[in-house]
Protein backbone atom coordinates (compact mmCIF):
# COMPACT_ATOMS: atom_id res chain seq x y z
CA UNK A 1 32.57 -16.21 -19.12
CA UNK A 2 30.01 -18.42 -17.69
CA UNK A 3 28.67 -17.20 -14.61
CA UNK A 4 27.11 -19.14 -11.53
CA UNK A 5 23.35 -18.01 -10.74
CA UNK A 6 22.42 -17.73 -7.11
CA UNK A 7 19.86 -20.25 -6.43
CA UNK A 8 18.51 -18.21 -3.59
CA UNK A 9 15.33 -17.36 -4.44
CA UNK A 10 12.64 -16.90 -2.26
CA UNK A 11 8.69 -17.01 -2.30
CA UNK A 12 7.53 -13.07 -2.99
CA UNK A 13 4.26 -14.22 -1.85
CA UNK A 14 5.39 -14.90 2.00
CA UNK A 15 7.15 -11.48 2.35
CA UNK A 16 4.82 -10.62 4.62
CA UNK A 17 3.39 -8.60 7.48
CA UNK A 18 1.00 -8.80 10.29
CA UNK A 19 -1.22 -6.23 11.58
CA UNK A 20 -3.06 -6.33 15.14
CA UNK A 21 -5.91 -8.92 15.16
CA UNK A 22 -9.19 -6.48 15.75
CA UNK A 23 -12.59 -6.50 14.10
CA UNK A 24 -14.74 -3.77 13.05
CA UNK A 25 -17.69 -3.97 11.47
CA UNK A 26 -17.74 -2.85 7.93
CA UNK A 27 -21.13 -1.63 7.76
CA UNK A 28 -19.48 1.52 9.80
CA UNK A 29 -16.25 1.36 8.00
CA UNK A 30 -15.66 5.38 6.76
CA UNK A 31 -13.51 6.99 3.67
CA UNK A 32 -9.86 6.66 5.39
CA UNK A 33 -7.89 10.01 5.24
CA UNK A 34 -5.18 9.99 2.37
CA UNK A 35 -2.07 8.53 3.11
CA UNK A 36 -4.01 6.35 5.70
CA UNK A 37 -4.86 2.42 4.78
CA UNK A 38 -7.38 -0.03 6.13
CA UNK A 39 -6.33 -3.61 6.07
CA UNK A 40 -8.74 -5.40 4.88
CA UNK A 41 -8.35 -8.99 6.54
CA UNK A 42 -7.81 -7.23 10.13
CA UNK A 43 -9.57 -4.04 9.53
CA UNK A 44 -6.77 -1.75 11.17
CA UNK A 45 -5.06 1.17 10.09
CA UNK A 46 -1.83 1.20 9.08
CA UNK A 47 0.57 3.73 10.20
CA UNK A 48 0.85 6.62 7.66
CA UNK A 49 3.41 6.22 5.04
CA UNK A 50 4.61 2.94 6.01
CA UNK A 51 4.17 -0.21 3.92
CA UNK A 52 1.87 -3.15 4.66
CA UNK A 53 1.73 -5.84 3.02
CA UNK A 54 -2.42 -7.04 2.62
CA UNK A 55 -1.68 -10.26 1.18
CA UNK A 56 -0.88 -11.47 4.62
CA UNK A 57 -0.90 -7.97 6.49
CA UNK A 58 2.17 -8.45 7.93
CA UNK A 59 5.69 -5.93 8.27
CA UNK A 60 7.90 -9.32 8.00
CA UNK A 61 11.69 -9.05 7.72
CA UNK A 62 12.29 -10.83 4.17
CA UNK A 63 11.54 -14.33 3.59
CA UNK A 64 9.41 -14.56 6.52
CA UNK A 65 6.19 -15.89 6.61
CA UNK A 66 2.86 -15.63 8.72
CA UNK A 67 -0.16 -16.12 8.96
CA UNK A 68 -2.71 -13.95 7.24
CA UNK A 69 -5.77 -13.97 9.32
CA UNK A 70 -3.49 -14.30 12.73
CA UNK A 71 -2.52 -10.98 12.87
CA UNK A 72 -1.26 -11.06 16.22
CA UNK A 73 2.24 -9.85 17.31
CA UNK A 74 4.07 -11.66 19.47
CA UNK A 75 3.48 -10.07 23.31
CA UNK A 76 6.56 -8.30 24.46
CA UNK A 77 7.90 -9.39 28.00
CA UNK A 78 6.84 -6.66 30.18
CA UNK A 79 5.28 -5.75 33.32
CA UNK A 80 2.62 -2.55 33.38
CA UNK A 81 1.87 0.22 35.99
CA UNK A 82 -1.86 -0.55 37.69
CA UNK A 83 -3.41 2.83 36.88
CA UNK A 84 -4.15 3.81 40.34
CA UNK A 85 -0.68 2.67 41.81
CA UNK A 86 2.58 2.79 40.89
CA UNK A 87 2.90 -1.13 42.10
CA UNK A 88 4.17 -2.94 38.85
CA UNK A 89 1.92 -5.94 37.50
CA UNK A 90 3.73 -8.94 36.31
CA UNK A 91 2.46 -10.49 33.38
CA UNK A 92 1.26 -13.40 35.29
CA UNK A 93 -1.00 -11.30 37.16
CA UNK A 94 -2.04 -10.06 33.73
CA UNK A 95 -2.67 -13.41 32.18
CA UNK A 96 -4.56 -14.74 34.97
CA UNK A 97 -6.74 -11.63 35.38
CA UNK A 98 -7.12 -11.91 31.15
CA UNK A 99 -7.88 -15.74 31.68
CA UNK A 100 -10.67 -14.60 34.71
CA UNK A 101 -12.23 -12.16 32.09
CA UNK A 102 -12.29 -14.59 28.86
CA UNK A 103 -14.02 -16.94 31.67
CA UNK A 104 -16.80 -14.62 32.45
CA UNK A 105 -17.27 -13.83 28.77
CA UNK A 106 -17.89 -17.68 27.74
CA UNK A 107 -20.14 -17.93 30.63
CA UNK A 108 -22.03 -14.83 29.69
CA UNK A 109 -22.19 -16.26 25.94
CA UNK A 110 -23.46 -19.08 27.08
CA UNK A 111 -26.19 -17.71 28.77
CA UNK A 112 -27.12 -15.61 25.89
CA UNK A 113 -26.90 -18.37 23.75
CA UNK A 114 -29.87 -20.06 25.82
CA UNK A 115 -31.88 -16.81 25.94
CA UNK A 116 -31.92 -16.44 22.10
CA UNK A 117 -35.68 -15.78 21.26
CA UNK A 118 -37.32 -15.29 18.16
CA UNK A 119 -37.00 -11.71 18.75
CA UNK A 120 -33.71 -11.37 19.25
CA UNK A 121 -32.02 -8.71 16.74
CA UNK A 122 -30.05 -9.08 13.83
CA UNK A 123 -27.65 -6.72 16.17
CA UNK A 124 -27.29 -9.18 18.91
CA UNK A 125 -26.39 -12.39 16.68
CA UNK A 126 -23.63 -10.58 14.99
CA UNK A 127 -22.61 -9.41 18.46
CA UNK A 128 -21.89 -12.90 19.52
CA UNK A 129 -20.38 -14.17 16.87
CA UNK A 130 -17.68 -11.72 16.90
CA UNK A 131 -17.16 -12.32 20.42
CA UNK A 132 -16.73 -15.94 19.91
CA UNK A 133 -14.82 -14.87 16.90
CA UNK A 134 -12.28 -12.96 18.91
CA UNK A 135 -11.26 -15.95 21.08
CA UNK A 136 -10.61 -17.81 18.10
CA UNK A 137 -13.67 -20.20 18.45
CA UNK A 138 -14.60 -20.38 14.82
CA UNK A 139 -17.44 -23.09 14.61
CA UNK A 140 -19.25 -21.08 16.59
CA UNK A 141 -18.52 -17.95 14.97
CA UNK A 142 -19.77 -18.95 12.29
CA UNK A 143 -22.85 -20.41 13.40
CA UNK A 144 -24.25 -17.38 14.80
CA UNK A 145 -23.15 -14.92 12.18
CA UNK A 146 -24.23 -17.10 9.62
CA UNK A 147 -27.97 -16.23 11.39
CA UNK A 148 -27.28 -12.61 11.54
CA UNK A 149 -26.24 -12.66 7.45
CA UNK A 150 -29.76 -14.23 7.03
CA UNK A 151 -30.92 -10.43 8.01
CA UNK A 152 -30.22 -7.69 5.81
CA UNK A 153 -29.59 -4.79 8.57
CA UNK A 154 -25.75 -7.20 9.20
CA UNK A 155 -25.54 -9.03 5.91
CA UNK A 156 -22.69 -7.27 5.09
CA UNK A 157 -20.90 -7.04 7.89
CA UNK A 158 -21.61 -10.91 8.68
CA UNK A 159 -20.80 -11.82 5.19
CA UNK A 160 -17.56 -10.10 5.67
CA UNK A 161 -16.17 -11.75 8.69
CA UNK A 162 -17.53 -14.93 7.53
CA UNK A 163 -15.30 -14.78 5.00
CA UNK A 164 -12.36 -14.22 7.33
CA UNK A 165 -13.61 -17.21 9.49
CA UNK A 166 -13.60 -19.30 6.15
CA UNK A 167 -10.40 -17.95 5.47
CA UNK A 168 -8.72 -18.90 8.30
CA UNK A 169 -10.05 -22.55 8.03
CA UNK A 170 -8.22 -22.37 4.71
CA UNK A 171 -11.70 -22.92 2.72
CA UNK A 172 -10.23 -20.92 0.52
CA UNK A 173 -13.02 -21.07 -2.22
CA UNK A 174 -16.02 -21.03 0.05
CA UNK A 175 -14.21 -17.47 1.70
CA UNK A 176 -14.25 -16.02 -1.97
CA UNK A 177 -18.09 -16.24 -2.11
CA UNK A 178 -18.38 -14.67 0.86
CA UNK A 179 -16.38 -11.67 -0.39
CA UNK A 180 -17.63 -11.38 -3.53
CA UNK A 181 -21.66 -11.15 -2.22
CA UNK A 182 -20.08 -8.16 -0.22
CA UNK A 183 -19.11 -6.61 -3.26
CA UNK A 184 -21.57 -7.43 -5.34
CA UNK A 185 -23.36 -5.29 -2.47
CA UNK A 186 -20.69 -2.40 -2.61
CA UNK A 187 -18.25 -2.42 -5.76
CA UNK A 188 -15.91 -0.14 -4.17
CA UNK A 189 -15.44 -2.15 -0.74
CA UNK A 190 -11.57 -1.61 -0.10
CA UNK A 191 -11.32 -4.00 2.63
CA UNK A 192 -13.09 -6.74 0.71
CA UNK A 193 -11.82 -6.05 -2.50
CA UNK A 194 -8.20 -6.74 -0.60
CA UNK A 195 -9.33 -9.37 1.20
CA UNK A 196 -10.32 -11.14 -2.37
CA UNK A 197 -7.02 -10.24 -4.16
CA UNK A 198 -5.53 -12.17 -1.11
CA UNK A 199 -7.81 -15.27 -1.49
CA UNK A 200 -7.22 -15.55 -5.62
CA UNK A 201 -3.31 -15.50 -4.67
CA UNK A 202 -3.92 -18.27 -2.25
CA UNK A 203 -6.00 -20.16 -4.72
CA UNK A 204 -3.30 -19.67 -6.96
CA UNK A 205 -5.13 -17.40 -9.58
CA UNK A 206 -2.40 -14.47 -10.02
CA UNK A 207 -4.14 -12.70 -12.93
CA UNK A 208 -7.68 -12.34 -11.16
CA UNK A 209 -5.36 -11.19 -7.82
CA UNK A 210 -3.48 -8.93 -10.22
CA UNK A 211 -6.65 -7.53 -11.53
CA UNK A 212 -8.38 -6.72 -8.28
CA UNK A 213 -5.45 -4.75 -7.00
CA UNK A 214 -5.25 -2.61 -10.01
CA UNK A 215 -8.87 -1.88 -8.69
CA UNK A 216 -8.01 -1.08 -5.16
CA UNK A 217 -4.87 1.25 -6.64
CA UNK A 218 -7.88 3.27 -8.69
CA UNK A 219 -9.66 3.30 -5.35
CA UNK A 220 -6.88 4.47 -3.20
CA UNK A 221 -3.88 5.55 -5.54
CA UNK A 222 -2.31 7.67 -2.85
CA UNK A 223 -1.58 4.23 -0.65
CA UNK A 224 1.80 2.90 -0.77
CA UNK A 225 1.13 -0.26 1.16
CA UNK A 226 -1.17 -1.32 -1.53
CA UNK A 227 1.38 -0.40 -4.38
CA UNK A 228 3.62 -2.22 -2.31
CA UNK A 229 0.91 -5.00 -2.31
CA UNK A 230 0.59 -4.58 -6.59
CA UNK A 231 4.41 -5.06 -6.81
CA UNK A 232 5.00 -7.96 -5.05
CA UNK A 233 2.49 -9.60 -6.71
CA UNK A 234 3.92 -8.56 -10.37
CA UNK A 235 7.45 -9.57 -8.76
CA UNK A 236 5.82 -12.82 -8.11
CA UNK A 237 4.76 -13.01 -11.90
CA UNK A 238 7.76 -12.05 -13.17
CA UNK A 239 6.56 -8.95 -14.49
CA UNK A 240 9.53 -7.06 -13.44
CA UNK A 241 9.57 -3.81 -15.87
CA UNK A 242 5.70 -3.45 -14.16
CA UNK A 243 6.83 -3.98 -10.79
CA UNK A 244 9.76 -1.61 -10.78
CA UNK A 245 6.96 0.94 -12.34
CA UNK A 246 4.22 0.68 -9.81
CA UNK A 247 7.43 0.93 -6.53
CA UNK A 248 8.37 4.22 -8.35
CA UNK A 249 5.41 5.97 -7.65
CA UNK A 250 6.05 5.83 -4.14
CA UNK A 251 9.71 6.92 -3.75
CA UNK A 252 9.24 7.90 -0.10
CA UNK A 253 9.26 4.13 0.62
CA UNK A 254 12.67 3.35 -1.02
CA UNK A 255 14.32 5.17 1.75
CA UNK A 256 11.83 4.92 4.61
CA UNK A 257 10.83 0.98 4.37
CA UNK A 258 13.55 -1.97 4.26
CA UNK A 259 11.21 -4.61 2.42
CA UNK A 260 10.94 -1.99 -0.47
CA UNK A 261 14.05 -1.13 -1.11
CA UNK A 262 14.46 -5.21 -0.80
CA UNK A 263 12.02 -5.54 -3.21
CA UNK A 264 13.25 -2.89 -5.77
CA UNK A 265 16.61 -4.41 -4.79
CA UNK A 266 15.35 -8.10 -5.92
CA UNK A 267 13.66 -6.69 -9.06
CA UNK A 268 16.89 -4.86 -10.54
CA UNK A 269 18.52 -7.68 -10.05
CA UNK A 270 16.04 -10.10 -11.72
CA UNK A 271 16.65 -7.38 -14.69
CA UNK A 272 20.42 -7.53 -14.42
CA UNK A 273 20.67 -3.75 -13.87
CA UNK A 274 23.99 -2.28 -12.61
CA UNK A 275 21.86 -0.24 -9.87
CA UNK A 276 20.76 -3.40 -7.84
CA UNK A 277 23.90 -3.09 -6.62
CA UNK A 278 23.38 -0.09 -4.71
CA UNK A 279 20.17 -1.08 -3.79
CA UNK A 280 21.05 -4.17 -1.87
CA UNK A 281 23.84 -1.97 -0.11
CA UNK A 282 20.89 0.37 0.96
CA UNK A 283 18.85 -2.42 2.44
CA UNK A 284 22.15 -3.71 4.20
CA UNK A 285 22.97 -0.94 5.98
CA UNK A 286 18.86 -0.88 7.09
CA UNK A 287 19.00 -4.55 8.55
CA UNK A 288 21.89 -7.33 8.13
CA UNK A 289 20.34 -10.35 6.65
CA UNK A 290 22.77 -13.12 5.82
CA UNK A 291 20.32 -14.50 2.79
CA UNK A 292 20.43 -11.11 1.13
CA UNK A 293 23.95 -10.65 2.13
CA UNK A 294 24.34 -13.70 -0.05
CA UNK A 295 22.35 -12.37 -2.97
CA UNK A 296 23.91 -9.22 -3.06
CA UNK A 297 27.36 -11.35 -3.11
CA UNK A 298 26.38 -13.01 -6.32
CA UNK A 299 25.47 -9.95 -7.92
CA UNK A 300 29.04 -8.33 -6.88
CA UNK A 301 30.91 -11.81 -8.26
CA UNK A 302 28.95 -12.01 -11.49
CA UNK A 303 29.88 -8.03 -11.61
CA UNK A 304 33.60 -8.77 -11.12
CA UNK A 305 34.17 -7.14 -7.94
CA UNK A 306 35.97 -10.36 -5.97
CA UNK A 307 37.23 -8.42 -3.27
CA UNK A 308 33.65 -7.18 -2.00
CA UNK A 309 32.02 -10.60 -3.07
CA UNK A 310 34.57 -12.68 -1.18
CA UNK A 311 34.02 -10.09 1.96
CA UNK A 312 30.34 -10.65 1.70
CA UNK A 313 30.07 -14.27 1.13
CA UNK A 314 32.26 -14.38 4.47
CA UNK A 315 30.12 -12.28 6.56
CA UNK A 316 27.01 -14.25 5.09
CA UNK A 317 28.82 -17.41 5.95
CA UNK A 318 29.52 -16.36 9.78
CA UNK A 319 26.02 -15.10 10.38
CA UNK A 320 24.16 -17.98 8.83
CA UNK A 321 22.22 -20.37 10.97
CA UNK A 322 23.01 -24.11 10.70
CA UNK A 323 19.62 -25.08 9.29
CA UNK A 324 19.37 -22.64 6.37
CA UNK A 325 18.64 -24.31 3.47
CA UNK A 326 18.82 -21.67 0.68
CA UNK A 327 21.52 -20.99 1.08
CA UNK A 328 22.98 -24.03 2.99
CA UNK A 329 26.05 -23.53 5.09
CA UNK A 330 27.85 -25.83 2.23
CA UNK A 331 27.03 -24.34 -0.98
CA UNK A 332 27.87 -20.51 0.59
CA UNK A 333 31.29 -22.13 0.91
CA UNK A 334 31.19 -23.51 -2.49
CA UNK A 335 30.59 -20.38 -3.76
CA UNK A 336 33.58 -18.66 -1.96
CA UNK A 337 35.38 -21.81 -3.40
CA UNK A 338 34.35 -21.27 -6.81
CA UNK A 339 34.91 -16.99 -6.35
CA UNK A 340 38.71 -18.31 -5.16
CA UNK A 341 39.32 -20.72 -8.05
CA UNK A 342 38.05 -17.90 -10.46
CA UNK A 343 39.86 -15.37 -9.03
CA UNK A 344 42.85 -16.17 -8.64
CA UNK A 345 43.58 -20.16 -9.83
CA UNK A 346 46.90 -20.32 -8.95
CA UNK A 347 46.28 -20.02 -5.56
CA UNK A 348 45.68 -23.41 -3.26
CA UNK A 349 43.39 -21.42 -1.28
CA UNK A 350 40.43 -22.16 -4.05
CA UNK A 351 40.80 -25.82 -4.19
CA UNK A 352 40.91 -25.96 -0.06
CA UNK A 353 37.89 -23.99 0.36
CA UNK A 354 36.05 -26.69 -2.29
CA UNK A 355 37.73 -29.91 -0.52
CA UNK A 356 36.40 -28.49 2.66
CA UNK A 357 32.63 -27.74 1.51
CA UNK A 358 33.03 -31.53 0.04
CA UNK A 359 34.15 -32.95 3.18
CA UNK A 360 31.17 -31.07 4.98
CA UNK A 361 28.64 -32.30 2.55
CA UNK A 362 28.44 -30.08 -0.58
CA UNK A 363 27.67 -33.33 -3.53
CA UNK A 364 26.49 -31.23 -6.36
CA UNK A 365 28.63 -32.59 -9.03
CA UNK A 366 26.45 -30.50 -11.67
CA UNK A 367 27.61 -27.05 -10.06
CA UNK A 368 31.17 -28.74 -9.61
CA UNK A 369 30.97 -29.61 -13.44
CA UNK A 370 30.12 -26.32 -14.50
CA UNK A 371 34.07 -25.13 -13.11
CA UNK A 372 35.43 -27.34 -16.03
CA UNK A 373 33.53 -24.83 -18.32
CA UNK A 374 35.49 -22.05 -16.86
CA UNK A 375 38.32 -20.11 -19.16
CA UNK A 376 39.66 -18.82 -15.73
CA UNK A 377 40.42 -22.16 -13.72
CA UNK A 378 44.06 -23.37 -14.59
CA UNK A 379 43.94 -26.95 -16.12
CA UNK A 380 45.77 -28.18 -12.46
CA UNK A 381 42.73 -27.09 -10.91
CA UNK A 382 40.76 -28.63 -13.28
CA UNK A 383 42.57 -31.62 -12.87
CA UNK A 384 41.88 -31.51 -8.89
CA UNK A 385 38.37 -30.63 -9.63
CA UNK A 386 37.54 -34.08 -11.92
CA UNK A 387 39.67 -35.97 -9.04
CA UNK A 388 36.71 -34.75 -6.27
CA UNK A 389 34.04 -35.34 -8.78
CA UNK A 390 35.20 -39.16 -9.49
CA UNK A 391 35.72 -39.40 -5.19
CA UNK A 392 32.00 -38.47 -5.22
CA UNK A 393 30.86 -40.28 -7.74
CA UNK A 394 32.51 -43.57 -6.05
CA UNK A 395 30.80 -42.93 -2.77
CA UNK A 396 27.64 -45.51 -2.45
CA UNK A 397 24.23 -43.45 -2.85
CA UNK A 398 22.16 -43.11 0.16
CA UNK A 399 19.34 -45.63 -0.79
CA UNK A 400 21.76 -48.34 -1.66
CA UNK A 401 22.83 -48.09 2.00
CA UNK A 402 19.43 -48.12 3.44
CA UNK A 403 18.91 -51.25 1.19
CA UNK A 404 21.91 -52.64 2.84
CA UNK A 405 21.11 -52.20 5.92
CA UNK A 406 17.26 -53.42 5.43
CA UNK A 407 19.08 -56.59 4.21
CA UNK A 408 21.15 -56.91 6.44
CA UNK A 409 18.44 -56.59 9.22
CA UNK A 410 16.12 -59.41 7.57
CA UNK A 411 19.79 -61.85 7.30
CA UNK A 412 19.61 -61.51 11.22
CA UNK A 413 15.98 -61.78 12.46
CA UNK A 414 14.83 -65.50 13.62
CA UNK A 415 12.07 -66.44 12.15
CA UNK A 416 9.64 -65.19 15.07
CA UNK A 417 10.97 -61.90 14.40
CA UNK A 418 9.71 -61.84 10.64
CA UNK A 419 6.76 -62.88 11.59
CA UNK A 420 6.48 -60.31 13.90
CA UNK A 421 7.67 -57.15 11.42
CA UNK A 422 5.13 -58.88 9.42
CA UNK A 423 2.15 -58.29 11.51
């Protein structure tokens, strides 16, 4: 029996995670202690044992995305205790004070900018480029470390962050030279060598990405944000058997971290293996997500379990937002239409649910096509099924409308008017 396919899926490559944004220079960067990471875009550690994702260093819930080189989190809505009171400070208070400080700092940059000498050191450049790097004014950043990379005591370091700045002005090829002079320096850079696995994947060159994280696993094999890292990128390459392998080294993660056991989840299922199943009910119980609720629904219907699909494709349905698009409110209830009509075809509940997702928009006649293929569905069913395909089918198209109306319009201007839509 022909079975439908959930057209659900999402980009591996935007599962992703953001770290605090802080810099640290990586000419002082030291061996991390095992079971301890160092992202390489943001230079932070990572909490022990939990996954981060260095593509875009972020801890997303699935099929979120954000921004790689932003790694801010969004500030919480609190107030703090002054340390030498116990008088609350509202976050006003805070921003202003924060606002007062950045203030000082530009004008204290500026004046160092007009006291730059010949002598100044190689030091003091890189100095205020980070600081102007830090409030996110990258021009400038990159004009002054761009002077302290011209020195050899911060090359490095200046090369490094230059990089980032590059980076985050999506010059995407121009950052790559920037991390591969710091490894031509030091082969065994973590932090750049993640940084340019990131950079290929954004220039679109998988293999080369692939190949530099197999480096960084050599490097630091212990790390199970970085085999989280490998995986998602094999995921992403459909290189499932090798995904599944690389997640299985770190089996602490499939019961501590939801986006792995999402991920092993997702890559069971792209195998068609029976255990997906229980995978997806794992990550449920972590965090209800109405997109995998959806996926895991398919998997139960193309399993034969109706009961549990039809449950799940319900709950899915309830908790979806209006503006989803994959899946859209109207093809979740084609699919409970389609579960209904399979299920049990003598029932008028099946052909309801379908008239319904019509009459709300659903105009895939291809996927309403395919139920004419199905042994299951009664020939009365298929009989109502070909009557709502020819209904669609009569319905005028969308641009013949718009033509339509655009004639209609141009019937009705005087001739002033054309000439004025002309101009």
């Amino acid at each position: 029996m022909k079975r439908f396919t959930s057209n659900s899926d999402f980009d591996p490559l935007n599962q992703t995670r953001s770290m605090p944004n802080r810099t640290i220079d990586v000419l002082n960067q030291t061996r991390s202690m095992p079971n301890r990471t160092i992202d390489p875009l943001n230079q932070t550690r990572s909490v022990p044992n939990r996954t981060i994702d260095p593509l875009n260093q972020t801890r997303p819930a699935p099929n979120r995305t954000i921004d790689p080189l932003n790694q801010t989190r969004p500030a919480q809505q609190r107030t703090s205790l002054s340390p030498n009171s116990d008088v609350k400070v509202p976050n006003s208070t805070r921003l202003a004070q924060k606002a007062w400080s950045t203030g000082i700092l530009l004008v204290l940059l500026a004046l160092c900018s007009a006291c730059v000498t010949p002598a100044t050191s190689a030091e003091e450049y890189f100095a205020i480029g980070m600081a102007y790097f830090d409030m996110g004014k990258y021009a400038e950043a990159e004009q002054w470390l761009n002077r302290a990379a011209a020195i050899d005591k911060t090359k490095t370091a200046s090369e490094y962050n230059l990089g980032r700045i590059t980076f985050e002005n999506k010059r995407y090829t121009e950052a790559l030279r920037h991390f591969e002079r710091v490894l031509a320096k030091d082969p065994k850079n973590v932090m750049a060598l993640k940084a340019t696995a990131y950079t290929y994947t954004k220039l679109g060159n998988l293999d080369k990405a692939e190949s530099v994280y197999r480096q960084v696993l050599t490097l630091v094999p212990e790390s199970a944000d970085d085999g989280y890292n490998h995986a998602l990128l094999l995921y992403s390459m459909e290189k499932y058997e090798e995904s599944e392998a690389v997640l299985a080294r770190y089996p602490h993660a499939l019961f501590e971290n939801s986006d792995t056991v999402l991920l092993y989840a997702r890559i069971q299922k792209a195998q068609h293996k029976p255990e997906a199943v229980n995978m997806y009910e794992r990550y449920l119980e972590m965090k209800s997500d109405p997109v995998v609720r959806y996926e895991f629904a398919v998997i139960l219907e193309e399993g034969g379990f109706f009961a549990r699909a039809l449950e799940e494709y319900r709950a899915a349905l309830k908790d979806l937002p209006e503006k989803s698009e994959n899946p859209t409110k109207t093809g979740l209830r084609f699919s409970i239409a389609r579960l209904l009509l399979i299920a049990d075809s003598g029932s008028e509940e099946g052909i309801s649910e379908l008239e319904a997702a019509v009459q709300e928009g659903f105009k895939d006649t291809a996927e309403l096509e395919k139920l004419l293929e199905e042994r299951a569905i009664s020939d009365t069913r298929k009989a109502d099924i070909r009557r709502i395909i020819d209904d669609i089918n009569k319905e005028p198209k969308p641009s013949l409308i718009e033509e339509t109306q655009t004639e209609e319009t141009e019937k009705t201007q005087t001739p002033d008017e054309e000439e004025a839509a002309k101009t």
